[in-house]
PDB file of N, CA and C in Angstrom:
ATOM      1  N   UNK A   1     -32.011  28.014 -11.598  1.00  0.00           N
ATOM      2  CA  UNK A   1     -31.876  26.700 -12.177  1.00  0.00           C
ATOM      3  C   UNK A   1     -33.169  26.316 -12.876  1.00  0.00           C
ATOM      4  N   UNK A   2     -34.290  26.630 -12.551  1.00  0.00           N
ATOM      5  CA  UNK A   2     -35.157  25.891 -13.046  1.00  0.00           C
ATOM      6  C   UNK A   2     -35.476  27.083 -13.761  1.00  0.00           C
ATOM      7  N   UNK A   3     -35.055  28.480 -14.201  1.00  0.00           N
ATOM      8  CA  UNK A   3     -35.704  29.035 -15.187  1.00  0.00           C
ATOM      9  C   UNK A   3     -34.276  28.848 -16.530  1.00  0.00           C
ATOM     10  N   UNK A   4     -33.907  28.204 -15.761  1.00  0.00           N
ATOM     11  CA  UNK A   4     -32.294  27.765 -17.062  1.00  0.00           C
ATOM     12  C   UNK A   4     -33.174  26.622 -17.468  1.00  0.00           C
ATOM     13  N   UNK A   5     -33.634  25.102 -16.771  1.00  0.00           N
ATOM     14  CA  UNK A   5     -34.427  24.251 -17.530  1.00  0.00           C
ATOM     15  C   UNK A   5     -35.432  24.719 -18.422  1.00  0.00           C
ATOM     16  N   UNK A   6     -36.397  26.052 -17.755  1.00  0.00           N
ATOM     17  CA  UNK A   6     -37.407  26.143 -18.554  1.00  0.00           C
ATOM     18  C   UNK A   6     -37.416  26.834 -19.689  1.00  0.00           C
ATOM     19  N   UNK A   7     -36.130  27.620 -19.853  1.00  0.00           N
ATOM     20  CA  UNK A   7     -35.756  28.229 -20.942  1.00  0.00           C
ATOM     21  C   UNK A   7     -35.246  27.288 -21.820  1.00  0.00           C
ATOM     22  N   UNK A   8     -34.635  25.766 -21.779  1.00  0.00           N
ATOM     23  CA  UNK A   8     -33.650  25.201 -22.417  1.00  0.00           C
ATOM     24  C   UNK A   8     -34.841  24.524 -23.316  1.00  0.00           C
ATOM     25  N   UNK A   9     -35.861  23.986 -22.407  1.00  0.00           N
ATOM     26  CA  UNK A   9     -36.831  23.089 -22.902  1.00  0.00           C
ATOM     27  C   UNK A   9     -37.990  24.074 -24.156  1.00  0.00           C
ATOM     28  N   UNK A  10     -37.823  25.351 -23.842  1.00  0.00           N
ATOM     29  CA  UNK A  10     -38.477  26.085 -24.400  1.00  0.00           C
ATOM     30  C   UNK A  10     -37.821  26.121 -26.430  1.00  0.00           C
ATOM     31  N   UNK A  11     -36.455  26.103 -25.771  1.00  0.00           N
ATOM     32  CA  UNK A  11     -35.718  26.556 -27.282  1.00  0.00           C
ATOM     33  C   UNK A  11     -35.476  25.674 -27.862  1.00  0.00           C
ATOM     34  N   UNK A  12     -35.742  24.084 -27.095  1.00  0.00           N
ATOM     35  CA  UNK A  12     -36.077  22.918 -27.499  1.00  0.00           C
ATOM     36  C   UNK A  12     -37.079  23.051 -28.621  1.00  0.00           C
ATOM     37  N   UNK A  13     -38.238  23.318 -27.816  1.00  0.00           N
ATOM     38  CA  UNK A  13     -39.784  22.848 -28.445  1.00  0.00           C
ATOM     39  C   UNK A  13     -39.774  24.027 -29.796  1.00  0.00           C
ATOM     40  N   UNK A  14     -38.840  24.700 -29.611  1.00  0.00           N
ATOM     41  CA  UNK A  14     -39.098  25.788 -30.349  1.00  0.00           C
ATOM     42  C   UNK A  14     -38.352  25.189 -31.935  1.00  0.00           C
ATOM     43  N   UNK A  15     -37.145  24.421 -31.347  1.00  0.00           N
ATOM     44  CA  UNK A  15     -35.709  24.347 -32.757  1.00  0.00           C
ATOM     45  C   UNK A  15     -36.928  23.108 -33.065  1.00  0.00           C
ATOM     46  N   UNK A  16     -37.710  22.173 -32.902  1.00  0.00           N
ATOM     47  CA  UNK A  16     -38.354  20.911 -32.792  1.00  0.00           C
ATOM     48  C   UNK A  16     -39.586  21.805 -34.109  1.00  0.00           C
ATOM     49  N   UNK A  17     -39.928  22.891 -34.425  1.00  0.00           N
ATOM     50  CA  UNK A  17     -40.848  23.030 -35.090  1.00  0.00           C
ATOM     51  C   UNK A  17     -42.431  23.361 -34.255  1.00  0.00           C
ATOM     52  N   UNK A  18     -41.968  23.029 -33.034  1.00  0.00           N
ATOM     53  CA  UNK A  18     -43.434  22.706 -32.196  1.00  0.00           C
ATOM     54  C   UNK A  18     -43.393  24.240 -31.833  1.00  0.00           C
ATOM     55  N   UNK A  19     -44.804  24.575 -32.232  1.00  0.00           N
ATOM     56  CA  UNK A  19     -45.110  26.536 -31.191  1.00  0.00           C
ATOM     57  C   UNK A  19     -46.263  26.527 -30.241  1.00  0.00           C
ATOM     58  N   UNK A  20     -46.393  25.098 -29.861  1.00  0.00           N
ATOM     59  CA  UNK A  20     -47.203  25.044 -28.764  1.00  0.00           C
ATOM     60  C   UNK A  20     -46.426  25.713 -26.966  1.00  0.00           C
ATOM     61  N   UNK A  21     -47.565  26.812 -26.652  1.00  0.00           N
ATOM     62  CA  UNK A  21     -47.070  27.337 -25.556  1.00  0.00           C
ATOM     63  C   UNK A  21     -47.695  26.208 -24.548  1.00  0.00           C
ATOM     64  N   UNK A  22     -48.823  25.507 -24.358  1.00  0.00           N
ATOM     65  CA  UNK A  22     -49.306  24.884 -23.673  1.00  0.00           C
ATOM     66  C   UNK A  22     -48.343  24.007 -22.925  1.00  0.00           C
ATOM     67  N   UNK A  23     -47.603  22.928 -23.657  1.00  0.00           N
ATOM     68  CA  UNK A  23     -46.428  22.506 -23.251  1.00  0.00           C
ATOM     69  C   UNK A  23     -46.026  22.802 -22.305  1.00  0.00           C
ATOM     70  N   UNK A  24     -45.382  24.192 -22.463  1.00  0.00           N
ATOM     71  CA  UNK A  24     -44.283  25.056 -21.786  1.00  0.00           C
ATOM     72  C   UNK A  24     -45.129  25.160 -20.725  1.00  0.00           C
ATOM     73  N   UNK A  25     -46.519  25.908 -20.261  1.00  0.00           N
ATOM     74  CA  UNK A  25     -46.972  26.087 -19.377  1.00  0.00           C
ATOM     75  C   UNK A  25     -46.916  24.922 -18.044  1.00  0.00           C
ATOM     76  N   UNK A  26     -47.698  23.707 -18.824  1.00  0.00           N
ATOM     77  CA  UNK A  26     -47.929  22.552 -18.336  1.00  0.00           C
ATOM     78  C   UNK A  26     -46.788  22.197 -17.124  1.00  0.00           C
ATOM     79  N   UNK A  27     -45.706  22.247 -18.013  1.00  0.00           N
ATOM     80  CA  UNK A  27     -44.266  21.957 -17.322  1.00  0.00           C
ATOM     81  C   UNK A  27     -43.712  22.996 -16.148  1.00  0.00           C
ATOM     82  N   UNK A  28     -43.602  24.107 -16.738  1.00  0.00           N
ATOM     83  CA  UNK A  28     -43.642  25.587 -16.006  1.00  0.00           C
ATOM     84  C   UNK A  28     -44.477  25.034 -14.042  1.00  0.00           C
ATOM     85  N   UNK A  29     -45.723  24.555 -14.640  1.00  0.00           N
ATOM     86  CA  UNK A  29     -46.619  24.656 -13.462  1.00  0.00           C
ATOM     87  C   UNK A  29     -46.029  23.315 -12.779  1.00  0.00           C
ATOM     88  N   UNK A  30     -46.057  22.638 -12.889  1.00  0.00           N
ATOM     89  CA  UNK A  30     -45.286  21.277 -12.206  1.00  0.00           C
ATOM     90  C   UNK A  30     -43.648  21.336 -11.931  1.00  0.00           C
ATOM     91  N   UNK A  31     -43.128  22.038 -12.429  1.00  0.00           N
ATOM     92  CA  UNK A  31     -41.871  22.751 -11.301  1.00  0.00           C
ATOM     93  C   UNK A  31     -41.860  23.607 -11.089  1.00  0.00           C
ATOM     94  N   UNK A  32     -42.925  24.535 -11.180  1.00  0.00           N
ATOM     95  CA  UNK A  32     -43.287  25.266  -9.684  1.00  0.00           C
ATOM     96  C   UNK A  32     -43.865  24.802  -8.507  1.00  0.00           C
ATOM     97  N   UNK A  33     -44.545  23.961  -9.097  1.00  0.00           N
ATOM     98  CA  UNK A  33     -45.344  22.732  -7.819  1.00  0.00           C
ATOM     99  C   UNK A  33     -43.982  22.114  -7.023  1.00  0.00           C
ATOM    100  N   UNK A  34     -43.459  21.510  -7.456  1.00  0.00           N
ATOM    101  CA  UNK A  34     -41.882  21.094  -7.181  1.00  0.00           C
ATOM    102  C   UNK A  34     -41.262  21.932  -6.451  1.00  0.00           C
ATOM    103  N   UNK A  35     -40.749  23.110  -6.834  1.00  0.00           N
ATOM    104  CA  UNK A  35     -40.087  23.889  -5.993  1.00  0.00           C
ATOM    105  C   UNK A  35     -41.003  24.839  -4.732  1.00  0.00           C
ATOM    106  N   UNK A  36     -42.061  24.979  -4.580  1.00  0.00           N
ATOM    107  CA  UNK A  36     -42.685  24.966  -3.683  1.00  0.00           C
ATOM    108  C   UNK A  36     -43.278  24.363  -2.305  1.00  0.00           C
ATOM    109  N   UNK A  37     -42.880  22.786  -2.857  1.00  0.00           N
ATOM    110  CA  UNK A  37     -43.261  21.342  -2.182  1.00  0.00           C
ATOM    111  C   UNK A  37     -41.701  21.231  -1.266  1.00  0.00           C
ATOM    112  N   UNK A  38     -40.617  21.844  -1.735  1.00  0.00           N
ATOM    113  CA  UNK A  38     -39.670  21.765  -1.387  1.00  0.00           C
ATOM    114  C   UNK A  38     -39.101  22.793  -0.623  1.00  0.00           C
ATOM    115  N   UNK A  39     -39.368  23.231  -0.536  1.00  0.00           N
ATOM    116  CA  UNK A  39     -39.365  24.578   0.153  1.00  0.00           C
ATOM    117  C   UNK A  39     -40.106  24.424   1.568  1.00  0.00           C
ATOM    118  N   UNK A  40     -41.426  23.800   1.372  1.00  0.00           N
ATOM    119  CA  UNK A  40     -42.347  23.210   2.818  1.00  0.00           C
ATOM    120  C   UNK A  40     -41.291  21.878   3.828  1.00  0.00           C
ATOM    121  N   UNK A  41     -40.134  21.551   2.797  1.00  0.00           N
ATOM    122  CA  UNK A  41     -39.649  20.443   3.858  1.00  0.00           C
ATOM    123  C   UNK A  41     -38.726  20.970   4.812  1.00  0.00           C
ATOM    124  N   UNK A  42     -39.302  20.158   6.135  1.00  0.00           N
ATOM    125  CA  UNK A  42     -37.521  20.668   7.007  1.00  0.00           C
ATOM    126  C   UNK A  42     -36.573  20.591   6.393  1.00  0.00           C
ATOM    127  N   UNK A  43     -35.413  21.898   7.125  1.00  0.00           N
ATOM    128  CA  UNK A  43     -34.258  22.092   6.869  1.00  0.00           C
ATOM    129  C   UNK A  43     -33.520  20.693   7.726  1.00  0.00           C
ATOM    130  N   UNK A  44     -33.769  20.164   8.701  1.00  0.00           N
ATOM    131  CA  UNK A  44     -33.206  19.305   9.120  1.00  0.00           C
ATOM    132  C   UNK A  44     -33.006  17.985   9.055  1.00  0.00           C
ATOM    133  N   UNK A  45     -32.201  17.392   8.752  1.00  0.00           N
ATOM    134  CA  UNK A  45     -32.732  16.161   8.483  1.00  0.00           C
ATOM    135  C   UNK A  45     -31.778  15.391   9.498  1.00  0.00           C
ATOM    136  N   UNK A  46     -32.121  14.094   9.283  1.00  0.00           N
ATOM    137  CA  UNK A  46     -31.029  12.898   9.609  1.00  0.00           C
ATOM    138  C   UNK A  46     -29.271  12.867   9.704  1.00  0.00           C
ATOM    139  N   UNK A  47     -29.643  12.911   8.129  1.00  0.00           N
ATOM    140  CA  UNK A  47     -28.235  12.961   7.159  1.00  0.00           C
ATOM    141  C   UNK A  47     -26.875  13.972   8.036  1.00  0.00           C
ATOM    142  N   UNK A  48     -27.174  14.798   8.657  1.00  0.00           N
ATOM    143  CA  UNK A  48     -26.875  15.814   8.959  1.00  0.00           C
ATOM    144  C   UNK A  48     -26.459  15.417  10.458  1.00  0.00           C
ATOM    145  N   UNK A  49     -26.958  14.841  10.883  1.00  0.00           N
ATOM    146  CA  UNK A  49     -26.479  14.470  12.409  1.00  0.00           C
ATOM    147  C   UNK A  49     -27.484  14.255  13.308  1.00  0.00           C
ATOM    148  N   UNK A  50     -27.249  14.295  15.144  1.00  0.00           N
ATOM    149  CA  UNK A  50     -28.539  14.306  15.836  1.00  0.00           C
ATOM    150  C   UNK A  50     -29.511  15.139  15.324  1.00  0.00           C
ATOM    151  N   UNK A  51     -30.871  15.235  15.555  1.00  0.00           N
ATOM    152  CA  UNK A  51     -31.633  16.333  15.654  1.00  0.00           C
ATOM    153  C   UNK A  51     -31.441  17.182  16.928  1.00  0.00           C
ATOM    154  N   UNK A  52     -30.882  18.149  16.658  1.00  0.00           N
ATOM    155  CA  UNK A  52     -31.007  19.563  17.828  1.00  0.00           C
ATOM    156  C   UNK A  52     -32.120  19.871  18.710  1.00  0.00           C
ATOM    157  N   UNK A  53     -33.285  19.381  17.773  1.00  0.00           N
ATOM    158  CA  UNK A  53     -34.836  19.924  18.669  1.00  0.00           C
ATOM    159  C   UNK A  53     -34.600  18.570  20.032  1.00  0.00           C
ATOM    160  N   UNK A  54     -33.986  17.462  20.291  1.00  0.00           N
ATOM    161  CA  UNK A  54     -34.812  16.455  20.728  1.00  0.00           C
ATOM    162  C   UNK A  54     -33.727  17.018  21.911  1.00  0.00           C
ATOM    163  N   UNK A  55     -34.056  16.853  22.856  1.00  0.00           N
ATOM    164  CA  UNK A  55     -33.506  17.117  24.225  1.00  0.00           C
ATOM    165  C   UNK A  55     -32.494  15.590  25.061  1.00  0.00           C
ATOM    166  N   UNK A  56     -32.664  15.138  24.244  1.00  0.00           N
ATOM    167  CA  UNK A  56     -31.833  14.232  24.774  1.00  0.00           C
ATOM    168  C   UNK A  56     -30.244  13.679  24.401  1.00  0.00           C
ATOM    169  N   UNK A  57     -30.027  14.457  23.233  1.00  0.00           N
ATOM    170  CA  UNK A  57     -29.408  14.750  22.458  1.00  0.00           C
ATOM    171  C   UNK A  57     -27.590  15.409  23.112  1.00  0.00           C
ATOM    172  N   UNK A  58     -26.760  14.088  22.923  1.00  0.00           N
ATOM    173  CA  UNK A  58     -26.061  14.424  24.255  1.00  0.00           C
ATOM    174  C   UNK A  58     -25.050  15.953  23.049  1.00  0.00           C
ATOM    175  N   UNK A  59     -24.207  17.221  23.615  1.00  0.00           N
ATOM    176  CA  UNK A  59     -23.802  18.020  23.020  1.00  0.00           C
ATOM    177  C   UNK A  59     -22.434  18.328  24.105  1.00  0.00           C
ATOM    178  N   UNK A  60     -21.311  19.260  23.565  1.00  0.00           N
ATOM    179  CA  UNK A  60     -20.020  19.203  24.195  1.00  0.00           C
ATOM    180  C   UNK A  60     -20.495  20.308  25.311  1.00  0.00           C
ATOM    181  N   UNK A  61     -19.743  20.307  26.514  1.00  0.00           N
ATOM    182  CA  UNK A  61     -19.718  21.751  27.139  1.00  0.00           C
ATOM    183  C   UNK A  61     -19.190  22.549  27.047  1.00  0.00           C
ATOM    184  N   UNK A  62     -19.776  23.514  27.523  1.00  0.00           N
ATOM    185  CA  UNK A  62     -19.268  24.680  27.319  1.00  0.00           C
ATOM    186  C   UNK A  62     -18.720  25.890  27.974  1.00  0.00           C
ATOM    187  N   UNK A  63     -17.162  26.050  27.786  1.00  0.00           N
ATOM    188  CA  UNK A  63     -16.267  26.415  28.225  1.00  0.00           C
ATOM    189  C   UNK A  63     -16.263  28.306  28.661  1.00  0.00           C
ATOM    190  N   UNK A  64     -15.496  28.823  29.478  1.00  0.00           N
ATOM    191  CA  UNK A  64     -15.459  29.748  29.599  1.00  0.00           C
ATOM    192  C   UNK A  64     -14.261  30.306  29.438  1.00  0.00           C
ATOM    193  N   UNK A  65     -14.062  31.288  28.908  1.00  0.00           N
ATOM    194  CA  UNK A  65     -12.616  31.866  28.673  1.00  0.00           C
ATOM    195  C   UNK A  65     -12.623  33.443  28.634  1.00  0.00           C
ATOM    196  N   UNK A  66     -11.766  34.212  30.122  1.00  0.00           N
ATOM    197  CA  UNK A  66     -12.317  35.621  30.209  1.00  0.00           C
ATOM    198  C   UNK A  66     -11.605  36.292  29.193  1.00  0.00           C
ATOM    199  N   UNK A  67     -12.045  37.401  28.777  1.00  0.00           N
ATOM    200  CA  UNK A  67     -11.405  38.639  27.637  1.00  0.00           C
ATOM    201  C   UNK A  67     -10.454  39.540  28.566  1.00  0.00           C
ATOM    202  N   UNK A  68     -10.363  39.802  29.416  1.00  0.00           N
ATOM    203  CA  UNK A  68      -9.384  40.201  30.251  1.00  0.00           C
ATOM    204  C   UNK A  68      -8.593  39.595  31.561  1.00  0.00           C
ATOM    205  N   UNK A  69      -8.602  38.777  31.399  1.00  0.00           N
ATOM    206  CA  UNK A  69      -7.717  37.710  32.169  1.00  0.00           C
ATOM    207  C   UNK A  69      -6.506  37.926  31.941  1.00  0.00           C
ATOM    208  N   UNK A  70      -5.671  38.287  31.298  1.00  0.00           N
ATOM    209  CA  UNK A  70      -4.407  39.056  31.486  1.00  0.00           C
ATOM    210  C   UNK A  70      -3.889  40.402  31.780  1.00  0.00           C
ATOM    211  N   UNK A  71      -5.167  40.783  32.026  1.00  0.00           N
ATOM    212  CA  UNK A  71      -4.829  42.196  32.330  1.00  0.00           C
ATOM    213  C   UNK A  71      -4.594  42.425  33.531  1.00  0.00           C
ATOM    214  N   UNK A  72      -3.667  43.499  33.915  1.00  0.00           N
ATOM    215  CA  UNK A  72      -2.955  43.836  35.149  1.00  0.00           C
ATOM    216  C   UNK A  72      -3.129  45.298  35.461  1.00  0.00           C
ATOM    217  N   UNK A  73      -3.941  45.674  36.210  1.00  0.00           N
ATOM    218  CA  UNK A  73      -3.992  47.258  36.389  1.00  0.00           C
ATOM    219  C   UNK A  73      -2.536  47.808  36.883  1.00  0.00           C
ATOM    220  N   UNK A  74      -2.733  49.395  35.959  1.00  0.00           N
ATOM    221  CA  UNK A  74      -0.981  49.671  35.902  1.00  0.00           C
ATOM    222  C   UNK A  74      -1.086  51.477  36.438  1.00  0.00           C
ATOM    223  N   UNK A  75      -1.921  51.062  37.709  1.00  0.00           N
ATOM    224  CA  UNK A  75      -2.328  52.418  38.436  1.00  0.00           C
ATOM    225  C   UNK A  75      -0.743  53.215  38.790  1.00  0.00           C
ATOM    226  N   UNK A  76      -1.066  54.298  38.604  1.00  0.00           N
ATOM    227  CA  UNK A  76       0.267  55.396  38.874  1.00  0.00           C
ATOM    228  C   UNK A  76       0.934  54.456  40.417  1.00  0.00           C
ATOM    229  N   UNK A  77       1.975  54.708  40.345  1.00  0.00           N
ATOM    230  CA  UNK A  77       2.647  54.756  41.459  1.00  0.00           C
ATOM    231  C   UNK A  77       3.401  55.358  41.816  1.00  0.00           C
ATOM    232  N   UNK A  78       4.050  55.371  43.033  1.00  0.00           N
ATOM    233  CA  UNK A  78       4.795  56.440  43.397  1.00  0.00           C
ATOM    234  C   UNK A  78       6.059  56.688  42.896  1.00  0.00           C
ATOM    235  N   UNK A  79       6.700  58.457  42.613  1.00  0.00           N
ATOM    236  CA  UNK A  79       7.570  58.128  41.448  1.00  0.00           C
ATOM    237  C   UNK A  79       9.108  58.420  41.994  1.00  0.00           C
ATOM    238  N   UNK A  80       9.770  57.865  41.151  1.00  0.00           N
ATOM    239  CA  UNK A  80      11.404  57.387  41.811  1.00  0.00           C
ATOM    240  C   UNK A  80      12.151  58.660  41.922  1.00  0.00           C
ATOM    241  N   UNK A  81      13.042  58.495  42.577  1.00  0.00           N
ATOM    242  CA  UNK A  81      13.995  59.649  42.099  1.00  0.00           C
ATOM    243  C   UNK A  81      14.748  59.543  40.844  1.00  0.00           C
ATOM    244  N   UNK A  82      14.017  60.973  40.112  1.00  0.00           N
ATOM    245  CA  UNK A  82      14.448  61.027  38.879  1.00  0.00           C
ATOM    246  C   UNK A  82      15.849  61.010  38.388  1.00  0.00           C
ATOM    247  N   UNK A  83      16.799  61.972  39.478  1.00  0.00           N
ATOM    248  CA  UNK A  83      18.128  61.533  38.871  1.00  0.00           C
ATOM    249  C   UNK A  83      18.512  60.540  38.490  1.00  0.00           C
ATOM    250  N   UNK A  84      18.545  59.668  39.125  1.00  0.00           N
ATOM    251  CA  UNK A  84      18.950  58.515  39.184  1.00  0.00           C
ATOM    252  C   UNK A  84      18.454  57.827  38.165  1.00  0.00           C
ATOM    253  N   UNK A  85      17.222  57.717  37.668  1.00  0.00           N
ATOM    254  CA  UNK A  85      16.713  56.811  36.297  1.00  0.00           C
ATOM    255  C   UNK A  85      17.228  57.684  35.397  1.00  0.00           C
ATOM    256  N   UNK A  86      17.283  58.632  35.447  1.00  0.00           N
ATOM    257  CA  UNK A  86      17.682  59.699  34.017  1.00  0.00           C
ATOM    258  C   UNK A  86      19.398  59.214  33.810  1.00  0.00           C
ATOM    259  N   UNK A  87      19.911  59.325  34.926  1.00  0.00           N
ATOM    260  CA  UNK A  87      21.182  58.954  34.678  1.00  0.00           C
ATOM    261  C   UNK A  87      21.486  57.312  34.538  1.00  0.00           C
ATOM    262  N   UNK A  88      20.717  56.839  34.722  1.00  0.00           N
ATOM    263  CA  UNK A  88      20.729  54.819  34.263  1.00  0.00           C
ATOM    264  C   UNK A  88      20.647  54.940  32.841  1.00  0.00           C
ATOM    265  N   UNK A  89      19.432  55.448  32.300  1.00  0.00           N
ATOM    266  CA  UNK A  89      19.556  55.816  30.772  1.00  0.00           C
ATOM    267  C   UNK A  89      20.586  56.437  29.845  1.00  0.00           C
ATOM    268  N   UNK A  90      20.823  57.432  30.292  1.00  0.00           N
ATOM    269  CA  UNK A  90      21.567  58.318  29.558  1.00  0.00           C
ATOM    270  C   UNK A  90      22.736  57.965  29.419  1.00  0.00           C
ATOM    271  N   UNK A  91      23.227  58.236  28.073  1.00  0.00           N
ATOM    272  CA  UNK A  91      24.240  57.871  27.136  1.00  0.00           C
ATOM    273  C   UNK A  91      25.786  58.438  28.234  1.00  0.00           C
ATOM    274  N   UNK A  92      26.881  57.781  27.938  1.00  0.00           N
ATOM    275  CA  UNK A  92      27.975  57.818  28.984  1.00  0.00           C
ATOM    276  C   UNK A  92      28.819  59.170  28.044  1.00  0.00           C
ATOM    277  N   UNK A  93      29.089  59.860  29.190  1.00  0.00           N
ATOM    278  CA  UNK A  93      30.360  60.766  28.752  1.00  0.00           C
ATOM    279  C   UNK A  93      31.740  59.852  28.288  1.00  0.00           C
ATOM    280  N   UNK A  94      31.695  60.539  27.093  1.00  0.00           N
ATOM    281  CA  UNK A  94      33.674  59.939  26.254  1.00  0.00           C
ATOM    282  C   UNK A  94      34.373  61.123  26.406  1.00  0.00           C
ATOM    283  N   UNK A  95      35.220  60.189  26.909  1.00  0.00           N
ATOM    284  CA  UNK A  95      36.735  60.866  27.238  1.00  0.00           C
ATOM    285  C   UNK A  95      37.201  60.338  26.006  1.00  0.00           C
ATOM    286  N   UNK A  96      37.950  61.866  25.496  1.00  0.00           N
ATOM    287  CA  UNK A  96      39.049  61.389  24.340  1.00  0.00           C
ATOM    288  C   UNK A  96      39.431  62.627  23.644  1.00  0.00           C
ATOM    289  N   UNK A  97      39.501  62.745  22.114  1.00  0.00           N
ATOM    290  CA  UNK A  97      39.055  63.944  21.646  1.00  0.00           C
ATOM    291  C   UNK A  97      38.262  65.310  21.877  1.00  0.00           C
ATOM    292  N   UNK A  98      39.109  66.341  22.155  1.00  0.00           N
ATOM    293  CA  UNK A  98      38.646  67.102  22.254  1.00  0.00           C
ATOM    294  C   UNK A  98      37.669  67.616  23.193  1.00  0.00           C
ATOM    295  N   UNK A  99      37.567  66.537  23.889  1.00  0.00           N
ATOM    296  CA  UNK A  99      36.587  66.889  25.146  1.00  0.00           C
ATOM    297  C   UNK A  99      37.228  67.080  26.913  1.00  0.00           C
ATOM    298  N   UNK A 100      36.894  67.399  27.671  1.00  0.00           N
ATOM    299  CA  UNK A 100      37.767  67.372  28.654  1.00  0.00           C
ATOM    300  C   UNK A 100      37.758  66.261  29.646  1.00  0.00           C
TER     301      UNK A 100
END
């Protein structure tokens, strides 16, 4: 931004007839002074809400919520008799056609 001003003011002084660089400098150095001066201020201000640094500063609590709290260990167990689940699954014999 400010090398977009200092370019604008430049092509100013320039379309103006004026070929004084001094100008340009002058200005150059006083918003750099500017943007330097600004740069030294807190990030924090007022505007923004409580100040964080001051300890008295009342803030929400804070909650806990576990990452595995639904989990259910799904250790082997002991295993069924297989006939019997194989045959719960398995598709039913048709009587009809061709079959006996």
């Amino acid at each position: 931004m400010t090398a977009q001003f200092a370019a604008k003011s430049a092509a100013i002084g320039m379309a103006a007839g004026r070929h004084s660089i001094s100008g340009f400098t002058k200005r150059g150095i006083i918003i750099a002074i500017a943007v330097a001066a600004t740069g030294c201020t807190p990030a924090t201000t007022r505007i923004a809400g409580a100040d964080p640094a001051d300890p008295a500063t009342r803030v929400a609590g804070v909650g806990y919520r576990s990452t595995i709290a639904p989990y259910t260990a799904l250790r082997p167990s002991t295993p069924a008799p297989w006939r019997e689940r194989n045959d719960s699954v398995a598709p039913k014999p048709r009587t009809g056609r061709g079959q006996p």
